[in-house]
N, C-alpha and C. Protein backbone atom coordinates (compact mmCIF):
# COMPACT_ATOMS: atom_id res chain seq x y z
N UNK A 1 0.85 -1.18 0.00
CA UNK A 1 0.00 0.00 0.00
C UNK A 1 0.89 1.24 0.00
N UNK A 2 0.94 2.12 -0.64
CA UNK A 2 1.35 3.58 -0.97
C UNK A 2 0.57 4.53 0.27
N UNK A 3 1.36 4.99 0.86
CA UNK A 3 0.73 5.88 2.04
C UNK A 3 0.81 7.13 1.04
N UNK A 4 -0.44 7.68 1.36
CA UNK A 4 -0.67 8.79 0.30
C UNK A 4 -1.91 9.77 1.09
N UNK A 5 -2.12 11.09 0.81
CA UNK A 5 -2.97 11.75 1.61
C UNK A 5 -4.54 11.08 1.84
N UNK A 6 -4.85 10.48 0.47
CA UNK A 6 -5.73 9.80 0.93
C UNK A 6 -6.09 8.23 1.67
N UNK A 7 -4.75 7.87 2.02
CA UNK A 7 -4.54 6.95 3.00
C UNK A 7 -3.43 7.18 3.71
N UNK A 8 -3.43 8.62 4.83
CA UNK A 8 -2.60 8.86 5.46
C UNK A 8 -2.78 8.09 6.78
N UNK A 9 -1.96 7.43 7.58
CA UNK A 9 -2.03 7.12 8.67
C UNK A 9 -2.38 8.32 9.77
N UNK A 10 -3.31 7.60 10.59
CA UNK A 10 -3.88 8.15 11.65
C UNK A 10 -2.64 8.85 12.80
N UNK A 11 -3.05 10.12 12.89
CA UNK A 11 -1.71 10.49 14.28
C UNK A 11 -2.66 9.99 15.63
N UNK A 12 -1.85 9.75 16.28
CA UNK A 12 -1.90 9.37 17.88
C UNK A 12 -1.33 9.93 18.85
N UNK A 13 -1.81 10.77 19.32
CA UNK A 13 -1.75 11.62 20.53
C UNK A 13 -2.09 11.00 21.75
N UNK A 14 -1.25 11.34 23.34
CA UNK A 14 -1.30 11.00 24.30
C UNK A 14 -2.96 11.51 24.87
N UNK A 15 -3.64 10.63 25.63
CA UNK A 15 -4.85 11.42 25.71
C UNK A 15 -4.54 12.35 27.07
N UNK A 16 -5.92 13.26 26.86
CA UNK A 16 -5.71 14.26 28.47
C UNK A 16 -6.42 13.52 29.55
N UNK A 17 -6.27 13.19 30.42
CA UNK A 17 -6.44 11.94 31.47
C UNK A 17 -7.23 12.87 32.36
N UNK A 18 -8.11 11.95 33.14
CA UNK A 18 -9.23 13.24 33.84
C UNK A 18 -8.14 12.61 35.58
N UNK A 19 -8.31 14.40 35.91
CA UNK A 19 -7.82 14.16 36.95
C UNK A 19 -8.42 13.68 38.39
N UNK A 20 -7.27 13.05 39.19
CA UNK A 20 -7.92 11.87 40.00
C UNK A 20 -8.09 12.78 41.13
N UNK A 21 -9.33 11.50 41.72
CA UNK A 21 -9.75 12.49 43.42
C UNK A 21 -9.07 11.96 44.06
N UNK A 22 -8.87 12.40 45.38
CA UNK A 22 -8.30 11.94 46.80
C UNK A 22 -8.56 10.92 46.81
N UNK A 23 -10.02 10.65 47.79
CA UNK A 23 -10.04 9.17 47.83
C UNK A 23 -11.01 8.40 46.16
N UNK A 24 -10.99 7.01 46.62
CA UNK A 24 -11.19 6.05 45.55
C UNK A 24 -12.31 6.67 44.97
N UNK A 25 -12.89 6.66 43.42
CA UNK A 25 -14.39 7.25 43.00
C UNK A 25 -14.37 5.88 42.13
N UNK A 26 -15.32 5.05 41.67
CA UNK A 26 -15.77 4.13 40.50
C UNK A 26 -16.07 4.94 39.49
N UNK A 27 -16.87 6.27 39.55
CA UNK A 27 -16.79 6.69 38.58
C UNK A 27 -15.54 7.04 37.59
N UNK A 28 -14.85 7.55 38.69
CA UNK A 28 -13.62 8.20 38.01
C UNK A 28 -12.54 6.93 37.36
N UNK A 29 -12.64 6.06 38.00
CA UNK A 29 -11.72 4.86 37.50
C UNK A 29 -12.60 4.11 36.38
N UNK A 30 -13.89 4.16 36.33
CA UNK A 30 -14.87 3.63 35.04
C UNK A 30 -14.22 5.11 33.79
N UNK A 31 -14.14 5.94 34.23
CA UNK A 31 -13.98 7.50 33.17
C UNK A 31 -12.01 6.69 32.81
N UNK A 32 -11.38 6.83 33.50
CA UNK A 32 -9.86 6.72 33.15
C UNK A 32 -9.76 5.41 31.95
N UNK A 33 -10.14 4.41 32.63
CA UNK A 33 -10.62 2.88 32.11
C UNK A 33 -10.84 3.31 30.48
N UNK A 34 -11.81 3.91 30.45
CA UNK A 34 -12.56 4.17 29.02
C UNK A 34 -11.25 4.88 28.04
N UNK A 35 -10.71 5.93 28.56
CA UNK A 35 -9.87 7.33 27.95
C UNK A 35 -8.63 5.76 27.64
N UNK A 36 -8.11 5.17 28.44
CA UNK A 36 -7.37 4.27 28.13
C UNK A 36 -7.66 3.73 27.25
N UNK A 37 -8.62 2.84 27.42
CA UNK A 37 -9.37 2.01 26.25
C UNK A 37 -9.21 2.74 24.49
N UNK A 38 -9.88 3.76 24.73
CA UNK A 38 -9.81 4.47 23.68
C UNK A 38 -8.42 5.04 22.87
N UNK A 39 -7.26 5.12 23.69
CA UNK A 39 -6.41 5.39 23.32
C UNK A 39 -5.12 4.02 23.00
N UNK A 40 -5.51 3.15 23.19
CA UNK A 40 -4.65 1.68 23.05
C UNK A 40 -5.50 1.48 21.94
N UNK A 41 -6.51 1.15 21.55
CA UNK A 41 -6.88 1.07 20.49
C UNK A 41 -6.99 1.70 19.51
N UNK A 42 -6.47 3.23 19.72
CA UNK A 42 -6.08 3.62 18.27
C UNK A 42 -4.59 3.62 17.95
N UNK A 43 -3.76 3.05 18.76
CA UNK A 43 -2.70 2.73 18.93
C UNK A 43 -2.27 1.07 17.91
N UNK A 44 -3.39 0.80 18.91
CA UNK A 44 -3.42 -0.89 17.88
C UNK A 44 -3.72 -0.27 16.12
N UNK A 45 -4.57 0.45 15.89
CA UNK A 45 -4.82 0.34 14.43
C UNK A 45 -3.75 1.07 14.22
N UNK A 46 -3.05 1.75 14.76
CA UNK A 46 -1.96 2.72 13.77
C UNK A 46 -0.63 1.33 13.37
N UNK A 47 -0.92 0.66 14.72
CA UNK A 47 0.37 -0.56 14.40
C UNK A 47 -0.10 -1.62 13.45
N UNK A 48 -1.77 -1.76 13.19
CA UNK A 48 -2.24 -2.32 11.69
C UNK A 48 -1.80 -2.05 10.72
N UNK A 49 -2.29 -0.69 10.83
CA UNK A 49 -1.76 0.25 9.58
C UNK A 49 -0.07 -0.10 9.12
N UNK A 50 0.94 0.22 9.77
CA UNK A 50 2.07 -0.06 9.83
C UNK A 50 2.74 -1.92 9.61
N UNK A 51 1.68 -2.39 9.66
CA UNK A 51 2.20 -3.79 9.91
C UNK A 51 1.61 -4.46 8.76
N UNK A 52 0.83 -3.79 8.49
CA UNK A 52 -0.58 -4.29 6.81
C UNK A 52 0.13 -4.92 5.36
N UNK A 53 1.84 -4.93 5.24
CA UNK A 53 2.13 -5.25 4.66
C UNK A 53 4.21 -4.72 4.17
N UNK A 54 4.61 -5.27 3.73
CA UNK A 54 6.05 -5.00 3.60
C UNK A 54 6.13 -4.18 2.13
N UNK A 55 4.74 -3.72 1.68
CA UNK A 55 5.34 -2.88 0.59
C UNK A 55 4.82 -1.57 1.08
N UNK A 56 5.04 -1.06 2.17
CA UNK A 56 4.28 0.30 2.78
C UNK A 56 5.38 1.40 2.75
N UNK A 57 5.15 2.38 1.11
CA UNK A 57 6.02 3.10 1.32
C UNK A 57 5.11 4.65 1.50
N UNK A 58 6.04 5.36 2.00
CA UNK A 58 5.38 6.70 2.24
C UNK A 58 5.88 7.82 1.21
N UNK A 59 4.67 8.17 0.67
CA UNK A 59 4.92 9.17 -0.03
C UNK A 59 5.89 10.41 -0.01
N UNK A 60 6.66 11.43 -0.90
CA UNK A 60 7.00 12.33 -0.67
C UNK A 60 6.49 13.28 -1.30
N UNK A 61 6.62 14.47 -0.48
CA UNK A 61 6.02 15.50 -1.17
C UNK A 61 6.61 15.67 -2.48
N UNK A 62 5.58 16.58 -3.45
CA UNK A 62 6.60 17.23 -4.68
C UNK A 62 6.30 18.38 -4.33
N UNK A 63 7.34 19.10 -4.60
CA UNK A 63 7.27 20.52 -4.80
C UNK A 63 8.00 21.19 -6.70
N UNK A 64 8.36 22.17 -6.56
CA UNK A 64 9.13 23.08 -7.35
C UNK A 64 10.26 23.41 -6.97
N UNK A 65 10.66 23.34 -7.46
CA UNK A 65 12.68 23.87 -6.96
C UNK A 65 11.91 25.32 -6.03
N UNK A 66 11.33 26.13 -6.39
CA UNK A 66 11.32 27.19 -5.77
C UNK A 66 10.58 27.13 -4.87
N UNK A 67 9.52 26.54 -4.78
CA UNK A 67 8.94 26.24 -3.75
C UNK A 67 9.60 25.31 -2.29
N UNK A 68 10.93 24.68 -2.67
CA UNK A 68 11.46 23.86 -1.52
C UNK A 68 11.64 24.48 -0.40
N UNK A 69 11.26 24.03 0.52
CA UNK A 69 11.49 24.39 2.14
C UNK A 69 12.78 24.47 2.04
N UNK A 70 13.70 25.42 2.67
CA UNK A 70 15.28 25.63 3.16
C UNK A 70 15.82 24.04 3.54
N UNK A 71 16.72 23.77 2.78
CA UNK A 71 17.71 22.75 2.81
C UNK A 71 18.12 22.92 4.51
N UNK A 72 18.85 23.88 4.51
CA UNK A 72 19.33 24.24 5.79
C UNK A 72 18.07 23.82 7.11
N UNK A 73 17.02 24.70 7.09
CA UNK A 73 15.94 24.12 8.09
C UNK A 73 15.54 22.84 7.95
N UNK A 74 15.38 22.47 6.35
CA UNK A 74 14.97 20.95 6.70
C UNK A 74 16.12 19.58 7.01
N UNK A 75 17.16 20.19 7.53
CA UNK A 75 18.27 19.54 7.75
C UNK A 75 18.80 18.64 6.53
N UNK A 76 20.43 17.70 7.10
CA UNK A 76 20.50 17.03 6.45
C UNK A 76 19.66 15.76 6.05
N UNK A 77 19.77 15.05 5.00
CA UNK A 77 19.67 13.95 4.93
C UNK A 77 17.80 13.98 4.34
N UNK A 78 17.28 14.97 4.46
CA UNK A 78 15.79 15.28 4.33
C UNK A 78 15.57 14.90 2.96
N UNK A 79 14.36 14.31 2.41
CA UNK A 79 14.31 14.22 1.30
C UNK A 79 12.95 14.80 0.45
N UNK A 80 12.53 14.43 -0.37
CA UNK A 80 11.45 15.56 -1.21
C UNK A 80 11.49 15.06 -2.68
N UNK A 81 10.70 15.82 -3.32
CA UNK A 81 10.44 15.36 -4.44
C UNK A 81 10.71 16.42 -5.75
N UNK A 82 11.02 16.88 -6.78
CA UNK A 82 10.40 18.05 -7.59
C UNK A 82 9.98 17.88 -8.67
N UNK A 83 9.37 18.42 -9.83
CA UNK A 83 9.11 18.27 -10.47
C UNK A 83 9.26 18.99 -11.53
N UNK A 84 10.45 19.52 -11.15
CA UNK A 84 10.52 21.01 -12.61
C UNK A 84 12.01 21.01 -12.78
N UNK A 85 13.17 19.94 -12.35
CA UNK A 85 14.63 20.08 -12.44
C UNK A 85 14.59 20.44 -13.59
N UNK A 86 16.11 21.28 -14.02
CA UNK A 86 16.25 21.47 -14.96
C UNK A 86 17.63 20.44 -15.62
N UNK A 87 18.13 19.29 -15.09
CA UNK A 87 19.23 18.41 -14.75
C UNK A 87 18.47 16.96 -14.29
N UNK A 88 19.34 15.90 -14.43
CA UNK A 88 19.14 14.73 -13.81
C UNK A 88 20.52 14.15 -13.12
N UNK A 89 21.30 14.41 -13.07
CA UNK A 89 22.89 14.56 -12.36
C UNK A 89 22.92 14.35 -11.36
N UNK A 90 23.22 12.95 -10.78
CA UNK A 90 22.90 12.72 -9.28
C UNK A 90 24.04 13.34 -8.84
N UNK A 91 23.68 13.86 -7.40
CA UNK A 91 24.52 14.69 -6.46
C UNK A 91 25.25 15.90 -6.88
N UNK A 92 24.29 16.73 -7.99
CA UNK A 92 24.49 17.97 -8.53
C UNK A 92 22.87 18.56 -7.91
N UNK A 93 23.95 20.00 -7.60
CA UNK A 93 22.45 20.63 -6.36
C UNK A 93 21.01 21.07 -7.83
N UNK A 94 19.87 20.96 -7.32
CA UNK A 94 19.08 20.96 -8.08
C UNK A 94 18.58 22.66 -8.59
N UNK A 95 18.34 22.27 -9.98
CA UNK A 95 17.62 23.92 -10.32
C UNK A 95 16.53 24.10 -11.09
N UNK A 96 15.68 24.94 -10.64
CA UNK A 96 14.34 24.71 -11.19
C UNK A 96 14.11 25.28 -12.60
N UNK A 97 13.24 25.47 -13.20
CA UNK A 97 12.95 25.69 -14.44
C UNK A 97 12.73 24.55 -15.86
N UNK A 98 13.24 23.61 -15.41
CA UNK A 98 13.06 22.52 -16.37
C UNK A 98 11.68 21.58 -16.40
N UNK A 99 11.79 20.50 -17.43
CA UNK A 99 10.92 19.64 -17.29
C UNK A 99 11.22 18.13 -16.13
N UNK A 100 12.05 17.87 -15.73
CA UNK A 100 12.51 16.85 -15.09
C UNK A 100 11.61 16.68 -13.68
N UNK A 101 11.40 15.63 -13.45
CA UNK A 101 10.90 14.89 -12.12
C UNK A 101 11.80 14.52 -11.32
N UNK A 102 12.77 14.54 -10.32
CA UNK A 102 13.55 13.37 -10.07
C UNK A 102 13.20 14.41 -8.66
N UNK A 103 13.86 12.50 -7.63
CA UNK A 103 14.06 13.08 -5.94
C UNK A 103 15.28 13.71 -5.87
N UNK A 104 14.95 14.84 -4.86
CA UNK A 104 15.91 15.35 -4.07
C UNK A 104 16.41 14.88 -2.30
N UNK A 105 17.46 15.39 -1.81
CA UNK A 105 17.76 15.06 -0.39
C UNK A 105 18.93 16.43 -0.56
N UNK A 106 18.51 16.72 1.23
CA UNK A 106 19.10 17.75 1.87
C UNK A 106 20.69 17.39 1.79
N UNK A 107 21.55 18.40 1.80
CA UNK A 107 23.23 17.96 1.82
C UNK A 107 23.33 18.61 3.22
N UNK A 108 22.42 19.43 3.88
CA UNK A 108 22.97 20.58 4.88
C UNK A 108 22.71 21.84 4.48
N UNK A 109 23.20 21.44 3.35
CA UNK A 109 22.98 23.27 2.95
C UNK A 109 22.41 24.05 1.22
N UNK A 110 22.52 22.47 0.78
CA UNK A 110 21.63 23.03 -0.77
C UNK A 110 20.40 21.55 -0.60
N UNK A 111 19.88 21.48 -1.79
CA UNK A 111 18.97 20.15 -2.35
C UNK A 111 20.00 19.71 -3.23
N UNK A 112 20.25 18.07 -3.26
CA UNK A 112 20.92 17.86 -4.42
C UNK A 112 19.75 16.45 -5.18
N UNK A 113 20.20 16.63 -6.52
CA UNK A 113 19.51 15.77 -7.04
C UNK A 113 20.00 14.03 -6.18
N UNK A 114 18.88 13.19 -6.27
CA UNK A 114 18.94 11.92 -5.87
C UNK A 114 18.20 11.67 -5.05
């Protein structure tokens, strides 16, 4: 399966836990019980999701050479997509204006093709 926006995996957030009384309440331990419940099980489907098969790759964005987020902010090693190189030259930094598709990855401090 291709993870793609329209089959993006679910995020999972810690839940906000209702806070406890002094002494013992059933209610309050029936209320915690549940918030648990609810949150292990969307836990379990995210590890479905993840486990559903060995061809689960995740999409990358495309952008435009000009449109790329800062190499620099998006650190090294970051990768991305474009769609307008003007080159196909692996590990020559990328420049927009062309017809070319190919992936990019962060060096630190430019995009280089690859």
């Amino acid at each position: 399966m291709l993870v793609t926006t329209e089959f993006e995996l679910n995020r999972v957030t810690a839940p906000n836990l209702p806070r406890a009384p002094v002494e013992y309440n059933a209610q309050y331990q029936e209320q915690f019980s549940n918030v648990m419940r609810l949150y292990f099980n969307r836990l379990d489907n995210l590890v479905g999701q993840l486990g559903s098969g060995s061809d689960l790759i995740p999409a990358l964005t495309v952008y435009t050479v000009a449109t790329l987020p800062s190499a620099v902010t998006s650190g090294m090693s970051a990768r991305s997509f474009v769609s307008d190189a003007t080159a196909t030259t692996f590990a020559s930094t990328v420049a927009g204006g062309g017809a070319n598709k190919v992936p990019v990855y962060s060096d630190g401090t430019n995009w280089k093709i690859g």
